[in-house]
Protein backbone atom coordinates (compact mmCIF):
# COMPACT_ATOMS: atom_id res chain seq x y z
CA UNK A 1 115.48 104.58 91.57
CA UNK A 2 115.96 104.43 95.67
CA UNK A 3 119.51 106.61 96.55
CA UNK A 4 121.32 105.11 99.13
CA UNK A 5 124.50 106.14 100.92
CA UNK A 6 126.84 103.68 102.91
CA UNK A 7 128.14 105.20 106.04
CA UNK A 8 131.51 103.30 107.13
CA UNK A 9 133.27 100.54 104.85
CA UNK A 10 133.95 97.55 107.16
CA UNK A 11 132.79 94.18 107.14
CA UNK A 12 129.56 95.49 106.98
CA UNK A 13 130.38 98.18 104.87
CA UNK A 14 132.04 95.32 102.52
CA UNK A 15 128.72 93.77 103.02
CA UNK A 16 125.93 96.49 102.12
CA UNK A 17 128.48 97.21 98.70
CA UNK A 18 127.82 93.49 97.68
CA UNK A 19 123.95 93.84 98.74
CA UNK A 20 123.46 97.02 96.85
CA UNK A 21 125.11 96.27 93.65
CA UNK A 22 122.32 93.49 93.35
CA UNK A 23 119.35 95.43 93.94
CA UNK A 24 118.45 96.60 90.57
CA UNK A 25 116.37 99.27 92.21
CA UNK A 26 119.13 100.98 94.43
CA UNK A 27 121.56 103.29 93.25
CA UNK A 28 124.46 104.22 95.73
CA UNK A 29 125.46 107.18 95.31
CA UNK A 30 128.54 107.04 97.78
CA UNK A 31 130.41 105.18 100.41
CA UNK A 32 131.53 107.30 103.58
CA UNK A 33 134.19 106.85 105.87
CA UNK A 34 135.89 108.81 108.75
CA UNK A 35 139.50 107.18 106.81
CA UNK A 36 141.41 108.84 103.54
CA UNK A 37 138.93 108.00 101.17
CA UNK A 38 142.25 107.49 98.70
CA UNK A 39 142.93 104.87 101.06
CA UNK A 40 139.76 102.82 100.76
CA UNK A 41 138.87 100.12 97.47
CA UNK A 42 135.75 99.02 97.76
CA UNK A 43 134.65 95.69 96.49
CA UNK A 44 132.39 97.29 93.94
CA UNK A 45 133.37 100.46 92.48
CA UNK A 46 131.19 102.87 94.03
CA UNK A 47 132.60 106.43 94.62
CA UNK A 48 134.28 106.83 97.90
CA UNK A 49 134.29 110.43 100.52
CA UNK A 50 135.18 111.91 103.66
CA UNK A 51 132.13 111.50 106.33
CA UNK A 52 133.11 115.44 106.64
CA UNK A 53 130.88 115.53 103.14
CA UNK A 54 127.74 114.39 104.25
CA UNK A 55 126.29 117.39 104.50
CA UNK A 56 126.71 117.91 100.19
CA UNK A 57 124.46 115.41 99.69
CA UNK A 58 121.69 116.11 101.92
CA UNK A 59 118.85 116.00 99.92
CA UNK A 60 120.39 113.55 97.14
CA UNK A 61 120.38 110.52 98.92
CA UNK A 62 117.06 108.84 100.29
CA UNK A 63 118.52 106.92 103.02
CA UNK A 64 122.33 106.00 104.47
CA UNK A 65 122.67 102.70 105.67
CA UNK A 66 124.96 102.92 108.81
CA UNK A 67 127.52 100.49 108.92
CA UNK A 68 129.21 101.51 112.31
CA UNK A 69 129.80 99.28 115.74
CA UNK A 70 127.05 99.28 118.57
CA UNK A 71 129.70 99.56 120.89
CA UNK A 72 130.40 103.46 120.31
CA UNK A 73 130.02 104.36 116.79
CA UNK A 74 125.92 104.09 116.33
CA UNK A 75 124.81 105.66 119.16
CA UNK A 76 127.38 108.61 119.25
CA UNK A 77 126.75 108.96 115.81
CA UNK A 78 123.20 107.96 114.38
CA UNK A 79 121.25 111.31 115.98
CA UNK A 80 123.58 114.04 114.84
CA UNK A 81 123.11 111.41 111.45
CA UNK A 82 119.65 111.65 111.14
CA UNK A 83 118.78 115.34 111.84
CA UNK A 84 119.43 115.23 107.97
CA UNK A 85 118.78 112.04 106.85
CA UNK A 86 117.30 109.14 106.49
CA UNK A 87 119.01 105.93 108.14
CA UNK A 88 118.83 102.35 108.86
CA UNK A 89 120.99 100.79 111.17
CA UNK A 90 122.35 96.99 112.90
CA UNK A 91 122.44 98.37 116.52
CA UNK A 92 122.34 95.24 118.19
CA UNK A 93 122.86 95.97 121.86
CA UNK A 94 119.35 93.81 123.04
CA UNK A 95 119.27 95.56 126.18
CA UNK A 96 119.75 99.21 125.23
CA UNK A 97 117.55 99.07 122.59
CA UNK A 98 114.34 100.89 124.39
CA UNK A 99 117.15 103.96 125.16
CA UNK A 100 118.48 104.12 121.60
CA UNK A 101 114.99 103.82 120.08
CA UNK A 102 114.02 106.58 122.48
CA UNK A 103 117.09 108.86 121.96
CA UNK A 104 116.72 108.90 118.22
CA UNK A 105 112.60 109.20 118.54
CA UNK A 106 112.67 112.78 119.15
CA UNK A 107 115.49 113.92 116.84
CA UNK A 108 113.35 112.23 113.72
CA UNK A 109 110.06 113.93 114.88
CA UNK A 110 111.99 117.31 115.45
CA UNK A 111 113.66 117.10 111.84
CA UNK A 112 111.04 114.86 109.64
CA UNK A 113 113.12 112.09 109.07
CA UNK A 114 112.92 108.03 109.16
CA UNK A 115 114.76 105.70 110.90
CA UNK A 116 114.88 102.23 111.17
CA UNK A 117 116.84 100.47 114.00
CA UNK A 118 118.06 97.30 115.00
CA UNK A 119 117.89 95.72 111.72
CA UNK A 120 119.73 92.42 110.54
CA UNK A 121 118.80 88.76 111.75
CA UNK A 122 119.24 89.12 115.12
CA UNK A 123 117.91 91.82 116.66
CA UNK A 124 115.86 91.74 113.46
CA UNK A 125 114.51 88.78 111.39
CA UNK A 126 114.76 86.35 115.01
CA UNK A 127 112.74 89.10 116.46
CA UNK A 128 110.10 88.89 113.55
CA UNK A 129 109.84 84.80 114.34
CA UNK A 130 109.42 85.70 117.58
CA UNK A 131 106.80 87.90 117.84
CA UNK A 132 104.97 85.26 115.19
CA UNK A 133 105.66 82.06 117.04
CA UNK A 134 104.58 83.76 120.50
CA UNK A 135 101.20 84.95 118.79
CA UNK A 136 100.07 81.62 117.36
CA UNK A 137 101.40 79.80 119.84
CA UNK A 138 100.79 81.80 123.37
CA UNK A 139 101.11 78.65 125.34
CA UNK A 140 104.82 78.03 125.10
CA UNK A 141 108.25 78.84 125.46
CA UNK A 142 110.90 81.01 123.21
CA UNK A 143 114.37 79.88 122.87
CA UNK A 144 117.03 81.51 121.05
CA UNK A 145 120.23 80.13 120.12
CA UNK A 146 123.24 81.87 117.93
CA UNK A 147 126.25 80.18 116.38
CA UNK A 148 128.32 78.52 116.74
CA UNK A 149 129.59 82.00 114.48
CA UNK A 150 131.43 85.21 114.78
CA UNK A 151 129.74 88.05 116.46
CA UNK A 152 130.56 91.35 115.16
CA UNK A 153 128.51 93.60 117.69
CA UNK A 154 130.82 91.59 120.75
CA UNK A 155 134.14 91.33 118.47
CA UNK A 156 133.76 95.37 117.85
CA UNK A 157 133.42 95.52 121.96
CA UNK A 158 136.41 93.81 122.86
CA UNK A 159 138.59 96.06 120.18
CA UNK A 160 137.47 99.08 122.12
CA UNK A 161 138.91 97.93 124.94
CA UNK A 162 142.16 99.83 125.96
CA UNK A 163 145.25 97.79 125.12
CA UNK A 164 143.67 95.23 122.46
CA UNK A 165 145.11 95.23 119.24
CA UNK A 166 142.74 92.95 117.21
CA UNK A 167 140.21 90.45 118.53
CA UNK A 168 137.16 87.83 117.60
CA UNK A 169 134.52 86.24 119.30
CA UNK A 170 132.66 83.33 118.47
CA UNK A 171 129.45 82.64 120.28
CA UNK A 172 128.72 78.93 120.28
CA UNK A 173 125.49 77.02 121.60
CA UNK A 174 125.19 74.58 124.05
CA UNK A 175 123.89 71.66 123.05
CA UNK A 176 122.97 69.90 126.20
CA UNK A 177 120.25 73.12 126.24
CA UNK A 178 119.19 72.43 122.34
CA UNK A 179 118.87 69.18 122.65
CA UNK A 180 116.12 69.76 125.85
CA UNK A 181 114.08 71.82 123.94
CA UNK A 182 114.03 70.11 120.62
CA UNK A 183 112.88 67.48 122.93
CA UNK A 184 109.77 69.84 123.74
CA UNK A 185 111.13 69.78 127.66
CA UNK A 186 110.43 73.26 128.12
CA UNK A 187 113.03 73.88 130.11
CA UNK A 188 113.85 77.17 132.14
CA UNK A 189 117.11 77.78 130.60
CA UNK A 190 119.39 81.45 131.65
CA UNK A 191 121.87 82.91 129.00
CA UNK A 192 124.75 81.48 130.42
CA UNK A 193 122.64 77.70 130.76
CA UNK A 194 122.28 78.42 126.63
CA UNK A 195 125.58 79.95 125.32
CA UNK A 196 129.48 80.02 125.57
CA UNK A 197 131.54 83.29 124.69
CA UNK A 198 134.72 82.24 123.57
CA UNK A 199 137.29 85.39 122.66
CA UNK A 200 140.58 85.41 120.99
CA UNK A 201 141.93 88.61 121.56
CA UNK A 202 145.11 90.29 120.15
CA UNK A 203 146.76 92.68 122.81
CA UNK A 204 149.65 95.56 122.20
CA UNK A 205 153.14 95.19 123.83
CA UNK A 206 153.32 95.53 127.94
CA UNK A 207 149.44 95.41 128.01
CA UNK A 208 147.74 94.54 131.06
CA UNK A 209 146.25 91.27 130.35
CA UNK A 210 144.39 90.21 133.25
CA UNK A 211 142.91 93.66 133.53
CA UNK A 212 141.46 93.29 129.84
CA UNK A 213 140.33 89.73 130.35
CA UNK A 214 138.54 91.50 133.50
CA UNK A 215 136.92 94.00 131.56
CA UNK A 216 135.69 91.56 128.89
CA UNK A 217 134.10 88.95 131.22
CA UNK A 218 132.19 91.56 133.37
CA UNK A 219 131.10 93.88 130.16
CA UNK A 220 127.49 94.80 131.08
CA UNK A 221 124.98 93.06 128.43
CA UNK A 222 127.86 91.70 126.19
CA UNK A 223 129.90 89.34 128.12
CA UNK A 224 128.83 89.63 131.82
CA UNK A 225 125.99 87.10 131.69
CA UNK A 226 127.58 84.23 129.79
CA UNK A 227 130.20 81.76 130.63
CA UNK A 228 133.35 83.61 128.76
CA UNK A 229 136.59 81.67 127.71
CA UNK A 230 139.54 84.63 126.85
CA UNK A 231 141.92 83.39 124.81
CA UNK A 232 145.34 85.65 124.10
CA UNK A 233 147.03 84.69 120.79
CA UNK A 234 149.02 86.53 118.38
CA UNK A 235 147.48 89.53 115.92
CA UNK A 236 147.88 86.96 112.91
CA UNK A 237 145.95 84.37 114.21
CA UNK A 238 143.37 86.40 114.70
CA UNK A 239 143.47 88.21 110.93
CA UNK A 240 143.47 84.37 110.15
CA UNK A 241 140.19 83.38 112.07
CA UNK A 242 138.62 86.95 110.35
CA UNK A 243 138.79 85.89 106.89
CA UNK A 244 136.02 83.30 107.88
CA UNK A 245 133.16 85.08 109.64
CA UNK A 246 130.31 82.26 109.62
CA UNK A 247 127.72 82.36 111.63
CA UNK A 248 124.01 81.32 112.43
CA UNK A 249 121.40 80.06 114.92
CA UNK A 250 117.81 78.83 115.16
CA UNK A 251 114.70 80.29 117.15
CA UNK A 252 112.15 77.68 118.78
CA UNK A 253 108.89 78.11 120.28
CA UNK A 254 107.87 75.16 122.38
CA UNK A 255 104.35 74.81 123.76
CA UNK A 256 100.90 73.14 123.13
CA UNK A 257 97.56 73.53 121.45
CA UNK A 258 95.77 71.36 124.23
CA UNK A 259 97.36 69.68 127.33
CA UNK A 260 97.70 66.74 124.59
CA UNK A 261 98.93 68.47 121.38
CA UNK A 262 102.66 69.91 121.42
CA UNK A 263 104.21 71.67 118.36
CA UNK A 264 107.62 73.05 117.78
CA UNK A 265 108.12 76.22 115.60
CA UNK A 266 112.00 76.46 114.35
CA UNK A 267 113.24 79.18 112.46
CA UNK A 268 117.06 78.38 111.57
CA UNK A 269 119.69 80.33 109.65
CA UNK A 270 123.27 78.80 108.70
CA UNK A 271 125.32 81.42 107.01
CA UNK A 272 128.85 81.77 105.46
CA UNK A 273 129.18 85.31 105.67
CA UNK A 274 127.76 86.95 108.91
CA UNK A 275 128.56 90.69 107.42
CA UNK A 276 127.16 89.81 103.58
CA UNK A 277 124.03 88.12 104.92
CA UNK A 278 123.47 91.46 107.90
CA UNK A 279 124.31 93.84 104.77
CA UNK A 280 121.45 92.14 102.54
CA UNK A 281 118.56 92.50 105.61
CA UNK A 282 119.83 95.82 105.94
CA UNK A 283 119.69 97.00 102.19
CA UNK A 284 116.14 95.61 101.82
CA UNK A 285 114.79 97.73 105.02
CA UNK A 286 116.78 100.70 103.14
CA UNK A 287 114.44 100.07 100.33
CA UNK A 288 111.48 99.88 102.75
CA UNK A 289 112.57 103.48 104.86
CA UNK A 290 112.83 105.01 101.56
CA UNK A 291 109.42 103.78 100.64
CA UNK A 292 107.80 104.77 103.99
CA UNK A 293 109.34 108.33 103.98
CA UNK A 294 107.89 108.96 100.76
CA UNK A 295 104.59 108.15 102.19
CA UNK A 296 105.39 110.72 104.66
CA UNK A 297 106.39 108.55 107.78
CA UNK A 298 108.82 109.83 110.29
CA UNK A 299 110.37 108.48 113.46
CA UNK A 300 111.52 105.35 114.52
CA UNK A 301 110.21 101.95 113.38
CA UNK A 302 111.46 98.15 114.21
CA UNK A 303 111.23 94.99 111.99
CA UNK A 304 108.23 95.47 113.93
CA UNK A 305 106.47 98.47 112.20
CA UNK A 306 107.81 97.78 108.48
CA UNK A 307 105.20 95.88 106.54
CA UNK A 308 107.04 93.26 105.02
CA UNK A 309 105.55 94.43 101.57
CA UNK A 310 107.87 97.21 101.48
CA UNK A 311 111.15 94.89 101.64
CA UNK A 312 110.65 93.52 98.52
CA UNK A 313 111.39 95.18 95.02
CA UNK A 314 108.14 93.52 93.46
CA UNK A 315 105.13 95.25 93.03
CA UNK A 316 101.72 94.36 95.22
CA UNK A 317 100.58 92.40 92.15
CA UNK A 318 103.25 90.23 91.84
CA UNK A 319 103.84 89.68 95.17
CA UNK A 320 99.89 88.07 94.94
CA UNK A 321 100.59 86.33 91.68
CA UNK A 322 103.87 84.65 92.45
CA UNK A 323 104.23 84.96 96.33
CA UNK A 324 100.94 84.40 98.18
């Protein structure tokens, strides 16, 4: 039986509880969080402590999946994390990723432990189709889309901001762009040509509006390169929006075989529950860091380095029997 710990109780958090509690080979033997742990009820009725008693279990628990924001809270956190243990994390900050990968590198190798970064559907199972489509396809084009859907990584950025109470984003595509490359246009397309930001953002009394919708709108990697709509409405109508976080998108590779052959390669996801959906890619890569530590692995790996044998609770057989 794999031990895992959950490190922050969320959305995510919420998420990895639901994800566990299914995996019949996963035992978790705690959830973590930096609030009263009296004041936390977790969907499923796992025990409940103080992040203050990590350091008990080190050496019980075969990997903590980290539930925190890429904002702040993942890469303040994960190093100091993972001189002890084990991790997995959702740091989905596309354009830091080379620095975080880099950061944690040498803190694994120092200490002898495993981590795997960047892991959900995007960064994650779109960068898997990615990597595929682009290898048996070379001569083409990739094309990712999201939404339309909540994103948590740019929600969790906007509450950071100074003055803002509560807030959601929804990323939604442009279809004008889809529709090109379904059409197999190939089309140079730039990331504000592909997506709208839209934000509805909760602020506290006497706050400074036009400096926050500043700050959101020319937030470096988040915001800056998109066309961003800032919407100010009241903290219930944003709790309201929150009890639906849907989300999605689709990843294409356009391109030809021969100057008279095109294909199209389409990966698409639709889901209900962004933070349930995120919480299930990240509990099966737990299973697969616990796996690859055993074998002695340490580091930093990607959806990249796992083999995707090691995400799945079925033995080598059956994945040939049933799967192949």
């Amino acid at each position: 039986m794999i031990k895992v710990g959950i490190v922050g109780y969320g959305n995510l958090g919420r998420g990895v509880c639901l994800a566990v509690n299914k995996a019949k080979d996963l035992e978790c033997v705690g959830i973590f969080t930096r609030r009263d742990p009296s004041s936390i009820s977790p969907v499923i009725n796992y025990p409940v402590y103080s992040t203050s008693e990590l350091e008990k279990f080190k050496g019980k628990v075969d990997v903590l999946i980290l539930c925190g924001g890429s904002a702040t809270d993942l890469p303040n956190n994960t190093a100091n994390i993972l001189k002890d243990f084990n991790t997995v994390d959702s740091f989905d900050n596309h354009g830091k990723i080379p620095e975080y990968y880099s950061k944690l590198e040498k803190v694994a190798k120092d200490n002898g432990t495993l981590s795997a970064i960047s892991i959900g559907w995007d960064p994650g199972m779109f960068s898997i189709a990615r990597m595929l489509f682009g290898a048996v396809l070379p001569d083409g084009n990739d094309y990712t889309f999201w939404g339309k859907g909540v994103s948590q990584g740019h929600s969790d950025a906007i509450r950071r901001i100074e003055g803002v109470k509560n807030a959601i984003q929804y990323t939604i595509p442009k279809e004008d762009a889809l529709d090109r490359v379904r059409n197999g246009e190939n089309p140079e397309l730039s990331a504000r040509e592909k997506h709208l930001r839209e934000c509805f953002v909760a602020v506290e009394d006497g706050a400074d509006k036009a400096r926050i919708e500043n700050e959101i709108k020319t937030m470096p990697n988040y915001f800056e390169p998109y066309d961003t709509i800032v919407n100010f409405v009241s903290e219930e109508e944003v709790k309201k929006m929150q009890q639906k976080l849907s989300h999605g998108g689709f990843v294409i590779r356009s391109g030809k075989t021969t100057e008279e052959n095109s294909e199209i390669l389409e990966l698409s996801l639709k889901l209900e529950s962004n933070p349930e959906f995120t919480g299930s890619v990240l509990t099966a890569y737990a299973r697969a860091v616990a796996r690859l530590s055993k074998e002695g692995k340490s580091g930093v790996v990607t959806v990249f380095d796992v083999p995707i044998k090691y995400l799945s609770p079925l033995s080598e057989e059956e994945l040939r029997a049933h799967l192949l």
